[in-house]
Protein backbone atom coordinates (compact mmCIF):
# COMPACT_ATOMS: atom_id res chain seq x y z
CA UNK A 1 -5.87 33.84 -9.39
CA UNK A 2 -5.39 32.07 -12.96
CA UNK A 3 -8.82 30.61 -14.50
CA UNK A 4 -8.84 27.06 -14.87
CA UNK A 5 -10.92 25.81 -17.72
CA UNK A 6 -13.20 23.22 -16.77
CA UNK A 7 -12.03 19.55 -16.78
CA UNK A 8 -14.10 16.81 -18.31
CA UNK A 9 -14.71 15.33 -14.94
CA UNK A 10 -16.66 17.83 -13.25
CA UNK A 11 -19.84 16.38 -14.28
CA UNK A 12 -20.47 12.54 -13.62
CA UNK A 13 -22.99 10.96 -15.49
CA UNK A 14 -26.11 10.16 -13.71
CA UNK A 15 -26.08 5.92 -14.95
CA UNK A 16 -22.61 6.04 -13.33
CA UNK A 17 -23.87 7.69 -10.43
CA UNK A 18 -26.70 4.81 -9.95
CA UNK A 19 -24.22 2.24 -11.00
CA UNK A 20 -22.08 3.74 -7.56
CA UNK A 21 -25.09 4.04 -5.77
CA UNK A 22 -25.85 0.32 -6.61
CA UNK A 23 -22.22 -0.52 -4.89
CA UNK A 24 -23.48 1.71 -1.92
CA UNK A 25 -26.89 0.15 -1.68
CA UNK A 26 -24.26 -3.06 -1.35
CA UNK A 27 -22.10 -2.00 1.35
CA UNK A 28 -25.38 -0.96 3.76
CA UNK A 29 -27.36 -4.28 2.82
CA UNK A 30 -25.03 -6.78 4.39
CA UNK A 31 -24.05 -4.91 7.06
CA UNK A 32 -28.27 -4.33 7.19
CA UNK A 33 -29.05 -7.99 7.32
CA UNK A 34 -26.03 -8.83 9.29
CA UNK A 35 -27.48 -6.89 12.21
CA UNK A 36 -31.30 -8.55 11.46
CA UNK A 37 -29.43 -11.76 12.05
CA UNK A 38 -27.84 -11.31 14.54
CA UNK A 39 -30.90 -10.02 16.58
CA UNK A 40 -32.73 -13.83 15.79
CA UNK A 41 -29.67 -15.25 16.88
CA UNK A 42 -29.73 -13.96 20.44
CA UNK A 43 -33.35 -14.47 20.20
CA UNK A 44 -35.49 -16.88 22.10
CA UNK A 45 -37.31 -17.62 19.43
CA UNK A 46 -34.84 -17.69 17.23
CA UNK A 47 -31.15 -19.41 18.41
CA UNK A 48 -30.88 -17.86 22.07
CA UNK A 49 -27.28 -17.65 21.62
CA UNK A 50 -25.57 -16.07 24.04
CA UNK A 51 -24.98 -11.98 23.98
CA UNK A 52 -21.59 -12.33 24.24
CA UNK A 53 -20.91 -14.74 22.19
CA UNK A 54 -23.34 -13.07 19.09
CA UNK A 55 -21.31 -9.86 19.34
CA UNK A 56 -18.09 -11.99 19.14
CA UNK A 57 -18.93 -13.36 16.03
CA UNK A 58 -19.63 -10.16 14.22
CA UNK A 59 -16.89 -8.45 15.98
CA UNK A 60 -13.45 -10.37 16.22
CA UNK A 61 -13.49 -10.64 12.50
CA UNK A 62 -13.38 -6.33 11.94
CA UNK A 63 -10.16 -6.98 13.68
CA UNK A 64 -8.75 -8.61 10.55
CA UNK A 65 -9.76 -5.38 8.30
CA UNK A 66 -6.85 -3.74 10.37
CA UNK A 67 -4.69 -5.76 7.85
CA UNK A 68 -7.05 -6.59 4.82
CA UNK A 69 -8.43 -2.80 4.50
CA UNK A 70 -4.53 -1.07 3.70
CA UNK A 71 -3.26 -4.21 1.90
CA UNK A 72 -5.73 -4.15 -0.34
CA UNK A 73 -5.87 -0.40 -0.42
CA UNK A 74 -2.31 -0.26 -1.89
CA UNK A 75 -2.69 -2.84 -4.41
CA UNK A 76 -5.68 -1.06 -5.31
CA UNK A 77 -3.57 2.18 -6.28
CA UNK A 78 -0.95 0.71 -7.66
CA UNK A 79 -2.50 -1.52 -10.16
CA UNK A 80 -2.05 -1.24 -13.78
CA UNK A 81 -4.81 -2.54 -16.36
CA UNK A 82 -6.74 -2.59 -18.99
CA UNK A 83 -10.07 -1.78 -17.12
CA UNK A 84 -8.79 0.43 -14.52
CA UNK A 85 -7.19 0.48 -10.71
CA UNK A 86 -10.63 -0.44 -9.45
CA UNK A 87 -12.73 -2.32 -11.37
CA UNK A 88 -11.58 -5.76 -11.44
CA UNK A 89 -11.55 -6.16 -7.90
CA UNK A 90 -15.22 -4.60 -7.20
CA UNK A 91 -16.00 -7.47 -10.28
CA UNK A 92 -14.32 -10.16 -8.35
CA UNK A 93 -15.07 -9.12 -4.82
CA UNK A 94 -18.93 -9.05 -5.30
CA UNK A 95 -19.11 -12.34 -6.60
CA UNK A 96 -17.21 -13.25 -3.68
CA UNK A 97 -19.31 -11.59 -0.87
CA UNK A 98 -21.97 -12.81 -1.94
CA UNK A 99 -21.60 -16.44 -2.56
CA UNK A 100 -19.73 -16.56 1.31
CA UNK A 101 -23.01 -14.40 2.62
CA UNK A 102 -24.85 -16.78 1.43
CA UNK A 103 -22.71 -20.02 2.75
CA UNK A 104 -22.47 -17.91 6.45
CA UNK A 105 -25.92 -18.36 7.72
CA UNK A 106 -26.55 -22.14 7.01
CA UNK A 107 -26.80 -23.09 10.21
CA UNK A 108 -29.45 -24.50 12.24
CA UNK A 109 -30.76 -23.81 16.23
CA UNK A 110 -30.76 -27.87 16.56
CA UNK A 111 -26.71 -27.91 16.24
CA UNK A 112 -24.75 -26.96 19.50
CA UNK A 113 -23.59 -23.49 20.10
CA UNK A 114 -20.22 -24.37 20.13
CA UNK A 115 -20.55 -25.67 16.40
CA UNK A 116 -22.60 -23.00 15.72
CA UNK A 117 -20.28 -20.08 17.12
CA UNK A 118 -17.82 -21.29 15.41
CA UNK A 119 -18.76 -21.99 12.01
CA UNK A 120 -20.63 -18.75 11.83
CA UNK A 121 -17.14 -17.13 12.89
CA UNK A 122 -14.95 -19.00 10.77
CA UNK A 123 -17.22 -17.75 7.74
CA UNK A 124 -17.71 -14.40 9.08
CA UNK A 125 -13.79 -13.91 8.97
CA UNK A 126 -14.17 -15.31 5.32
CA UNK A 127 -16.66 -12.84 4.49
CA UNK A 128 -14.66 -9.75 5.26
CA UNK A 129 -11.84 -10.84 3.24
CA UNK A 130 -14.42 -10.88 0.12
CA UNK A 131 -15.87 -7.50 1.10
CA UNK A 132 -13.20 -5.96 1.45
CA UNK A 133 -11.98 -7.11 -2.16
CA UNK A 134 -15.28 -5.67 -3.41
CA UNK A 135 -15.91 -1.91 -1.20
CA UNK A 136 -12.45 -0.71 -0.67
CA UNK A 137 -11.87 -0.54 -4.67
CA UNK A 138 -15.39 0.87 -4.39
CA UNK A 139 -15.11 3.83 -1.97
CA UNK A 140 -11.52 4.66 -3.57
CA UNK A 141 -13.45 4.58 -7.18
CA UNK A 142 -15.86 7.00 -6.02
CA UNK A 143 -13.39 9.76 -4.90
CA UNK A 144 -11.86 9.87 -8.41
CA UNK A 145 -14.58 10.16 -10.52
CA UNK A 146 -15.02 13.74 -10.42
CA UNK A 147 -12.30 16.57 -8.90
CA UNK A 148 -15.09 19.22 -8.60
CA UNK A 149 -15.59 20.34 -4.89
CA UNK A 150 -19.85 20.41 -5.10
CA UNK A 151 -20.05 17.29 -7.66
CA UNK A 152 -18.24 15.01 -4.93
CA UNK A 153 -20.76 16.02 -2.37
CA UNK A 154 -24.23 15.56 -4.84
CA UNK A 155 -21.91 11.90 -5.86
CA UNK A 156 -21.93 11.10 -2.41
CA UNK A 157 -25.17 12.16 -1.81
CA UNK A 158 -27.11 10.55 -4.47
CA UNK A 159 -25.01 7.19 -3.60
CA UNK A 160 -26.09 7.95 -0.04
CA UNK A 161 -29.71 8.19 -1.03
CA UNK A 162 -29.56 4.79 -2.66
CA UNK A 163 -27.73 3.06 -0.31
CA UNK A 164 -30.80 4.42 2.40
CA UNK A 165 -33.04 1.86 0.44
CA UNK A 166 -31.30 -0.86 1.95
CA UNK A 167 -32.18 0.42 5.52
CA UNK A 168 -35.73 0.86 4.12
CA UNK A 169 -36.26 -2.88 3.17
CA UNK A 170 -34.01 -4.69 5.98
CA UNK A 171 -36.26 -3.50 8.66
CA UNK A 172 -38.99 -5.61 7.62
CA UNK A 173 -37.49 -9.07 7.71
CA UNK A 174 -38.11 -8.56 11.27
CA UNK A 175 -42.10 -9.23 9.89
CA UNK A 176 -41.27 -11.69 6.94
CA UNK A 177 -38.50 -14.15 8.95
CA UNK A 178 -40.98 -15.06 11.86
CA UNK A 179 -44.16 -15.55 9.36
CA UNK A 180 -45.63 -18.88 10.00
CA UNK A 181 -46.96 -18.92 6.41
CA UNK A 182 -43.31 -18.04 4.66
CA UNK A 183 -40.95 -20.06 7.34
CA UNK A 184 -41.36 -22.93 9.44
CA UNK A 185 -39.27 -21.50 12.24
CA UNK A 186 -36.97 -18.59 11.93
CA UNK A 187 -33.89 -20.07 11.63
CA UNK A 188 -34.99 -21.05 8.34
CA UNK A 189 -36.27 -17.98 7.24
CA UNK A 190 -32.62 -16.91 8.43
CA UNK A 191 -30.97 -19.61 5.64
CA UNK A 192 -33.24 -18.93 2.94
CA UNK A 193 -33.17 -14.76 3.48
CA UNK A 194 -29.55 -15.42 3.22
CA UNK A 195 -29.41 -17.48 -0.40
CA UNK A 196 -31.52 -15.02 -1.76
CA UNK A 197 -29.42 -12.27 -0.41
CA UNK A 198 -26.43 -13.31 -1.54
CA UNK A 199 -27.82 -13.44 -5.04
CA UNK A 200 -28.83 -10.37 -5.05
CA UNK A 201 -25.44 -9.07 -3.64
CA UNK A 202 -23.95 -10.32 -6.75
CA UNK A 203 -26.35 -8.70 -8.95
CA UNK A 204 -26.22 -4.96 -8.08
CA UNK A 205 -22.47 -5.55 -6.73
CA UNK A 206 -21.50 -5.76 -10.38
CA UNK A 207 -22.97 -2.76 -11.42
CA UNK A 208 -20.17 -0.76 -10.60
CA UNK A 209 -17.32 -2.89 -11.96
CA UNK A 210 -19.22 -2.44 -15.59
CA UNK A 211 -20.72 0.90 -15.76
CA UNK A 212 -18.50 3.20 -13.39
CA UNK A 213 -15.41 5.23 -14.63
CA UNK A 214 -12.27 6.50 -12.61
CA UNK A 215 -9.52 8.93 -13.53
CA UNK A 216 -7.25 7.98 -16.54
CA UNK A 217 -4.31 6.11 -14.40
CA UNK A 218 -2.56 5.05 -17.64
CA UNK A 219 0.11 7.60 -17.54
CA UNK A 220 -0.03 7.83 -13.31
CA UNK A 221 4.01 7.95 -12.05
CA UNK A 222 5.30 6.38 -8.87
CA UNK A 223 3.23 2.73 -9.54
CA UNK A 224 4.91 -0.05 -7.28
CA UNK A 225 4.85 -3.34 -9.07
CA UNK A 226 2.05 -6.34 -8.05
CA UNK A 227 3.12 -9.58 -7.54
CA UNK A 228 2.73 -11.89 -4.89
CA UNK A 229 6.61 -11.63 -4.18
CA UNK A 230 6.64 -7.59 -4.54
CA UNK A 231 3.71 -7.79 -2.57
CA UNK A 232 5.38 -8.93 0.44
CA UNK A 233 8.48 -6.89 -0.03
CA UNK A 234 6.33 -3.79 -0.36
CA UNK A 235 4.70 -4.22 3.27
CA UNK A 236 6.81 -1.95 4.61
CA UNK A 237 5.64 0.40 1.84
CA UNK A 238 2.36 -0.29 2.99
CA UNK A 239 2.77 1.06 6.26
CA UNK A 240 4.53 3.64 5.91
CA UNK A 241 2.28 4.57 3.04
CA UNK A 242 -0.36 4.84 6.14
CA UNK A 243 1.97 6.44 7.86
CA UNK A 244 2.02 9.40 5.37
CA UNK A 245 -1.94 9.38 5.45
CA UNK A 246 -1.85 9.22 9.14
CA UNK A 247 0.25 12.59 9.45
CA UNK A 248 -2.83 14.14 7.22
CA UNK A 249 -4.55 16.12 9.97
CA UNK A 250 -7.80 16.98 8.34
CA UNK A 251 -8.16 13.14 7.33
CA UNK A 252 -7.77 12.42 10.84
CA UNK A 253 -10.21 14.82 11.82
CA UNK A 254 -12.63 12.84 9.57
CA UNK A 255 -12.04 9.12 10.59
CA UNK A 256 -12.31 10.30 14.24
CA UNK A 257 -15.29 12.33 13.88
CA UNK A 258 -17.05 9.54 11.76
CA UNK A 259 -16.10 6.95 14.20
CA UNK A 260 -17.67 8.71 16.86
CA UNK A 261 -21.19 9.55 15.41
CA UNK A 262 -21.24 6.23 13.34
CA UNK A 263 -20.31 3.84 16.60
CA UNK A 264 -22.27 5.28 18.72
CA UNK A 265 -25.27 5.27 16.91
CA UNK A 266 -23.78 1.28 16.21
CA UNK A 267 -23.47 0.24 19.61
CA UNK A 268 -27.05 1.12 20.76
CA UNK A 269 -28.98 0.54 17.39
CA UNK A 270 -30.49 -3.18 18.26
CA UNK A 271 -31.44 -1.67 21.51
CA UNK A 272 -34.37 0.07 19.76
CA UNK A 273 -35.93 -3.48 18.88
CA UNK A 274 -35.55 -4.57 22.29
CA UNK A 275 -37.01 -1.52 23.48
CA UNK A 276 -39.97 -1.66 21.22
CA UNK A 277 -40.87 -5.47 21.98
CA UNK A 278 -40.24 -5.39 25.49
CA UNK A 279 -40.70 -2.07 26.94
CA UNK A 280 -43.52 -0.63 24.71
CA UNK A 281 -45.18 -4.36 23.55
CA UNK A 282 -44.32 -6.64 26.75
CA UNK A 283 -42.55 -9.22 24.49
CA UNK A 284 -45.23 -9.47 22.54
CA UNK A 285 -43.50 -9.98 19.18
CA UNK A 286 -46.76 -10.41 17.14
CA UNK A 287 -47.73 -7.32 17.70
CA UNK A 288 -44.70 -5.43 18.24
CA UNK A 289 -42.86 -6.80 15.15
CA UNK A 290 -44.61 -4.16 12.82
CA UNK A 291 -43.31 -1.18 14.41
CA UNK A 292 -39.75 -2.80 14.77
CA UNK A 293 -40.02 -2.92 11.37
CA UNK A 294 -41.45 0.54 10.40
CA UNK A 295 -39.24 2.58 12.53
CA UNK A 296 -35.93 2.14 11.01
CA UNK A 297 -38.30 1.82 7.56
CA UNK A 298 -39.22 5.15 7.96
CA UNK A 299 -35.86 6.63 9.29
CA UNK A 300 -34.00 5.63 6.27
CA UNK A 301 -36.71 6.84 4.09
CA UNK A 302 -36.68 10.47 5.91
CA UNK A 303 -32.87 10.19 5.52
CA UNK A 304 -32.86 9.69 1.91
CA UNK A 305 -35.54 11.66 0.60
CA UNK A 306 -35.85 14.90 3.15
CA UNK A 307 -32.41 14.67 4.90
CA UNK A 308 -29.82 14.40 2.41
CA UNK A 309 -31.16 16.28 0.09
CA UNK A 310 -31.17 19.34 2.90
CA UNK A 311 -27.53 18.77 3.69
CA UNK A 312 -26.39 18.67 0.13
CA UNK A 313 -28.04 22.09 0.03
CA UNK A 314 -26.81 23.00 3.88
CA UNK A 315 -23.72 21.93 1.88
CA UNK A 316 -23.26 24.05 -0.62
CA UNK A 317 -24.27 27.60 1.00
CA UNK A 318 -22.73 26.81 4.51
CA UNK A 319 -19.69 24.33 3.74
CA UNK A 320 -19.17 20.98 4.45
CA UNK A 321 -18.06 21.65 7.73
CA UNK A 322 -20.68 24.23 8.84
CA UNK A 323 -23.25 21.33 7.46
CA UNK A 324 -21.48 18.80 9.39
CA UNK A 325 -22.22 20.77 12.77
CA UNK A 326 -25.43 21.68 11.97
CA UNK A 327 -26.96 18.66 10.65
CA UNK A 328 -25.15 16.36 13.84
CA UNK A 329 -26.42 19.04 16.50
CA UNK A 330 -30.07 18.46 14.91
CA UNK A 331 -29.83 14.82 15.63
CA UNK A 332 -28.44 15.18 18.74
CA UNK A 333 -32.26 16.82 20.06
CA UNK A 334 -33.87 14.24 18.11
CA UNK A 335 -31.71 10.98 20.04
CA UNK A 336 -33.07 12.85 23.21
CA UNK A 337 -36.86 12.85 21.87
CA UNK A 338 -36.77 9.02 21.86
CA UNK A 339 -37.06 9.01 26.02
CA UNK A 340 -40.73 10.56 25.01
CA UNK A 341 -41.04 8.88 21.47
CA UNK A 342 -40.91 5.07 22.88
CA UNK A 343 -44.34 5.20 24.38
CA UNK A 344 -46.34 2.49 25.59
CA UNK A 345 -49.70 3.88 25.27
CA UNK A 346 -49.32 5.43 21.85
CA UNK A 347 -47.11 3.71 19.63
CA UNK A 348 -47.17 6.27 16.92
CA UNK A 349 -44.98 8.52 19.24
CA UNK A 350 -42.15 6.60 17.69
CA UNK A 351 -42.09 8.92 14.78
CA UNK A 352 -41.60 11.82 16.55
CA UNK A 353 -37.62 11.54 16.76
CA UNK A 354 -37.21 10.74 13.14
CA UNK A 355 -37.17 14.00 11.66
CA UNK A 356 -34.32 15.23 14.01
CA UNK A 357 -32.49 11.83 14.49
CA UNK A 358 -32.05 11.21 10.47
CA UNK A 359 -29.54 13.72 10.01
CA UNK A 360 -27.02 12.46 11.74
CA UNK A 361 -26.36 9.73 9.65
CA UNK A 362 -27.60 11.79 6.62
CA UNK A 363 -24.78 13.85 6.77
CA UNK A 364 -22.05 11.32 7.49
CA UNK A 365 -21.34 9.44 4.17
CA UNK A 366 -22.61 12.68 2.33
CA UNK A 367 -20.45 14.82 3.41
CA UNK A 368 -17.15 13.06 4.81
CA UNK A 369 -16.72 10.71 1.70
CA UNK A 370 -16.94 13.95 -0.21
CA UNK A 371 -14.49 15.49 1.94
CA UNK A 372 -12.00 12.50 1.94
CA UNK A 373 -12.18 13.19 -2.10
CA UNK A 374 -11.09 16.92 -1.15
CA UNK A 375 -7.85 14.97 1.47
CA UNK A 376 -6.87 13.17 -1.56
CA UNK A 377 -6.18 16.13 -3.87
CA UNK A 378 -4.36 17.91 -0.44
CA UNK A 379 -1.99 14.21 -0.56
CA UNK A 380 -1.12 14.70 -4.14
CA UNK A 381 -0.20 17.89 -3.36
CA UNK A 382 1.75 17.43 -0.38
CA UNK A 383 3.29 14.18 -1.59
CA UNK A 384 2.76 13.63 -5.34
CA UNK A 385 1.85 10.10 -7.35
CA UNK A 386 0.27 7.95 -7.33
CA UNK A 387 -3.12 9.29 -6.17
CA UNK A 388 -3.82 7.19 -3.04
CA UNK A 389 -7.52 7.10 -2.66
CA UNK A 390 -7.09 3.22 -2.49
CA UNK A 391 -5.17 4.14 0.94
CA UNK A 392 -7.53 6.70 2.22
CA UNK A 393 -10.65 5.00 1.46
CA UNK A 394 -9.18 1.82 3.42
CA UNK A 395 -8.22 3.44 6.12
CA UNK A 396 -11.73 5.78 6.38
CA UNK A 397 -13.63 2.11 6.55
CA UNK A 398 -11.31 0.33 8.19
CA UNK A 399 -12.22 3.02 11.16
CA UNK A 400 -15.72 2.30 10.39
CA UNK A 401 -15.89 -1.87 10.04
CA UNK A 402 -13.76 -2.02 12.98
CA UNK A 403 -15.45 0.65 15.23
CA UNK A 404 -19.31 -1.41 14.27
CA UNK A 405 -17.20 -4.73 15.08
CA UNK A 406 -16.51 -3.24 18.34
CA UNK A 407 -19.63 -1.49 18.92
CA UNK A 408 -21.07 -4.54 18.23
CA UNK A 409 -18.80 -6.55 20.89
CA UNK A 410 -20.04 -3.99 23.44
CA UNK A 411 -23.79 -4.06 22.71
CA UNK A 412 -23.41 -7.64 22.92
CA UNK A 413 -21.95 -6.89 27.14
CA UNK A 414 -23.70 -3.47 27.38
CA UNK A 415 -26.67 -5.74 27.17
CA UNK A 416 -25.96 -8.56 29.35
CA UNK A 417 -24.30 -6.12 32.27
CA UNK A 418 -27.93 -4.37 32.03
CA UNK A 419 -29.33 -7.51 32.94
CA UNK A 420 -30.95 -8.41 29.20
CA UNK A 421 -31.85 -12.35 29.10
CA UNK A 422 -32.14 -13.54 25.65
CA UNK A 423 -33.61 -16.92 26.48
CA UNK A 424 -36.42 -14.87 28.39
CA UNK A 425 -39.92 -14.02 26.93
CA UNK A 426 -40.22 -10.40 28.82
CA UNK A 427 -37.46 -8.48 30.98
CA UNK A 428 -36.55 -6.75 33.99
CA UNK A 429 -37.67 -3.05 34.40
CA UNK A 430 -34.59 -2.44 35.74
CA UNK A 431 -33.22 -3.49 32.31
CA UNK A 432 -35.28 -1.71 29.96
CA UNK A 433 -34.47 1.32 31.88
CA UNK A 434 -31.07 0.88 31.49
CA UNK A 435 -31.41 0.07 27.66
CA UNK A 436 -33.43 3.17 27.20
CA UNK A 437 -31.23 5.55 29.16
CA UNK A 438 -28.01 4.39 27.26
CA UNK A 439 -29.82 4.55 23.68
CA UNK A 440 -30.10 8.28 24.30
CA UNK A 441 -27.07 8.77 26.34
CA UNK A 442 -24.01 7.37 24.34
CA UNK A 443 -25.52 8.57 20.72
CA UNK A 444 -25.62 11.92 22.38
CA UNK A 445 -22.17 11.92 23.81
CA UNK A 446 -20.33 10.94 20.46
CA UNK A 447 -22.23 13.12 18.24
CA UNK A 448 -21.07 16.08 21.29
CA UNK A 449 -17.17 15.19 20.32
CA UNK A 450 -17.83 14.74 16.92
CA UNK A 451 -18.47 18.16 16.86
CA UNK A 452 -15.87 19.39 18.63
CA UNK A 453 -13.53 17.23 16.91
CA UNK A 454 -14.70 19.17 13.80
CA UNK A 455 -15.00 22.60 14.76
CA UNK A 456 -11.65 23.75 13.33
CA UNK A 457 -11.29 21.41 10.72
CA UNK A 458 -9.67 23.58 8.10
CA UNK A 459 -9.92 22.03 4.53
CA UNK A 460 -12.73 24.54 3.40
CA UNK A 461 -14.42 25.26 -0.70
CA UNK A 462 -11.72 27.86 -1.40
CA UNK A 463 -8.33 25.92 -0.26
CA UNK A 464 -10.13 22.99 -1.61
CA UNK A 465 -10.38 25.00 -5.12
CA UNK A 466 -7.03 26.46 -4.80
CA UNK A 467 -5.31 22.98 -4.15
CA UNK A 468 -7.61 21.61 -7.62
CA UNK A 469 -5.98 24.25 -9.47
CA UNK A 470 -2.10 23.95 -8.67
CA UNK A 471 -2.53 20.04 -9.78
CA UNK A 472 -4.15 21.26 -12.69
CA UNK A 473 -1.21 23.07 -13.15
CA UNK A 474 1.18 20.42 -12.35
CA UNK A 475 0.08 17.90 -14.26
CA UNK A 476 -0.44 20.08 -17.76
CA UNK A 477 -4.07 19.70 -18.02
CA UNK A 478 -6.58 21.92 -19.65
């Protein structure tokens, strides 16, 4: 085999890789708060909205990523300018998300539920249009800036480990919104949580846009034309540009398996606050709000500083897909040690899972953002310029954002047909049972076919290599 000399991009700086991490920490904080949120709003205490009606809000407007996610995917990849593909919509899309986060949660539990439901959907729908401005151009950013096989997995690692801090900190406005001495009721700590977040959105969301580099696109072939008018002309493009990415198999493979282990972790992961305050404290949220806080505190923080860090090594002896297995298996035992970890009589039990039960999401955006990076060098090669990482990353997330708008949906019915009563101060036992037996269950069963979607997923380090070298080749670089 012909020795390729090292390209330039092997090696990615590590204030670019904090710069991406900063987008990361981005894309897990609103979803983060968005799910804090939501919990006060089916609250007693907080807006005792109705289940079904909560899930609807954060779920009908994923629908409209089905569209937004590959439109903006394409325009993405086939821009031309000064400062890149990317960067000037991650610049413009953070100040958008977070000046419409900000706007969304301005409501108060005095107004009617009707007003309420549908000003926090009408916003909602709003909001996803401005995120996905900002993380598609993101994600797509982040598989270009290196083409090495192990850099793209410590890239999306070390972004991974960042974006973990946001699951470290969100857990706790479940002690700060209902302080008497911070809020006067929680539906203001909800409004002001939200100003403050969207200003901090802003902030880090920018990082990226000023500090991150892509691949030089200034002599890319193929480029369709932007305009409004070309736009529209070009939807057909568009689809059957996803078309193309569709017939990828091993990309498949990944959105499938990632939808399974992501939404069904999703779909049951307010369950564990009800299950805390009700089951363990007897809806006692004075003292139970503590531990609601601390044990998705410390899950993120065993994910980011013991998990990841294992996979990225699992990683690079075993493979990416060997890892994949591994690490999801692992956190399959620890989802079953929560039946014995959710004790009443000893609260500290709820650490016991957390070791196990972090790797399952460890591994996910480690490892299959690092392998959609290896998918997009397989497209070039299959089907030439431009580079369509824009596409890929769109439709990887647009699996995601709609599966957790769905998942979302269904907790919100999962919930009620278990017999949950969000205007109640305690619950049925029959409920809690059911809440705790489906929090193990369904996490369980996706991360099983996960698996087995991935056991012959054949895009390994040496075809992954192989396929860097013949665009090497084709494209007459050193």
């Amino acid at each position: 085999m012909t020795k390729v000399q090292k390209a330039s991009r092997n090696r990615v700086p590590l204030g670019q890789k904090a710069a991406f991490g900063a987008g990361h920490l981005i894309n897990n904080l609103i979803p983060g708060i968005l799910g804090v949120f939501v919990v006060f709003l089916k609250s007693s205490e907080g807006f005792a909205m109705n289940t079904v009606l909560a899930g609807l809000i954060v779920g009908i407007p994923r629908l409209f990523d089905a569209i937004t996610d590959p439109v903006m995917g394409y325009i993405s990849d086939n821009t031309s300018s000064r400062y890149g593909r990317r960067r000037p919509y991650i610049f413009l899309g953070a100040i958008l998300s977070g000046v419409i986060f900000a706007v969304l949660w301005q409501v108060h539990d005095i107004d009617p539920e009707s007003y309420n439901f549908w000003y926090l959907l009408i916003f909602s729908i709003l909001l996803i249009f401005g995120n996905t401005i900002f993380s598609t151009p993101l994600i797509a950013l982040g598989y270009e800036m290196t083409s090495d096989y192990k850099e793209r997995t410590r890239l999306m690692g070390f972004a991974n480990i960042i974006g973990q801090i946001a699951w470290m900190l969100v857990p706790f406005l479940y002690v700060l919104i209902p302080d008497k001495d911070l809020f006067d009721s929680i539906p203001e700590g909800v409004r002001i949580v939200a100003l403050i977040s969207g200003f901090v959105i802003i902030l880090l969301g920018l990082l990226p846009s000023i500090f991150c580099r892509g691949i030089d696109s200034s002599k890319m072939e193929g480029r369709e034309e932007i305009t409004p008018k070309a736009l529209w002309n070009s939807l057909g493009k568009i689809f059957d540009g996803i078309k193309l990415v569709l017939k990828n198999k091993p990309f498949v493979k990944l959105c499938l398996a990632t939808f399974l282990v992501f939404n069904g972790f999703q779909i049951v992961a307010e369950f564990g606050v009800f299950i805390i305050n009700f089951y363990m404290f007897d809806g006692d949220w004075a003292a139970s709000k503590w531990w609601v806080a601390l044990f998705p505190a410390v899950t993120a923080a065993y994910t980011a500083f013991i998990a990841i860090p294992i996979i990225n090594m699992m990683a690079n002896k075993y493979g990416k897909r060997k890892a994949f297995i591994l690490a999801t298996a692992i956190s399959m035992v620890g989802y079953i040690l929560k039946w014995w970890g959710f004790d009443p009589t000893n609260p500290y039990m709820l650490f016991l899972p957390i070791p196990l039960m972090s790797f399952g999401m460890g591994c996910l955006f480690t490892l299959m953002m690092s392998m959609t990076a290896d998918v997009c060098d397989l497209d070039e090669l299959e089907n030439g310029m431009p580079r369509k990482e824009g596409t890929f990353g769109a439709i990887y997330w647009w699996m995601i954002k709609v599966g957790q708008g769905l998942a979302l949906v269904f907790s919100g019915i999962i919930l009620s047909l278990l017999g949950y009563d969000s205007t109640a101060s305690t619950q049925t036992a029959e409920a809690l049972v059911g809440m705790r037996i489906t929090d193990i269950v369904l996490p369980v069963v996706t991360a099983g076919l996960a698996i087995w979607v991935m056991w012959d997923y054949s895009l390994n380090e040496e075809r992954a290599i192989e396929i860097k070298e013949e665009l090497v080749k084709r494209r007459g670089e050193l």
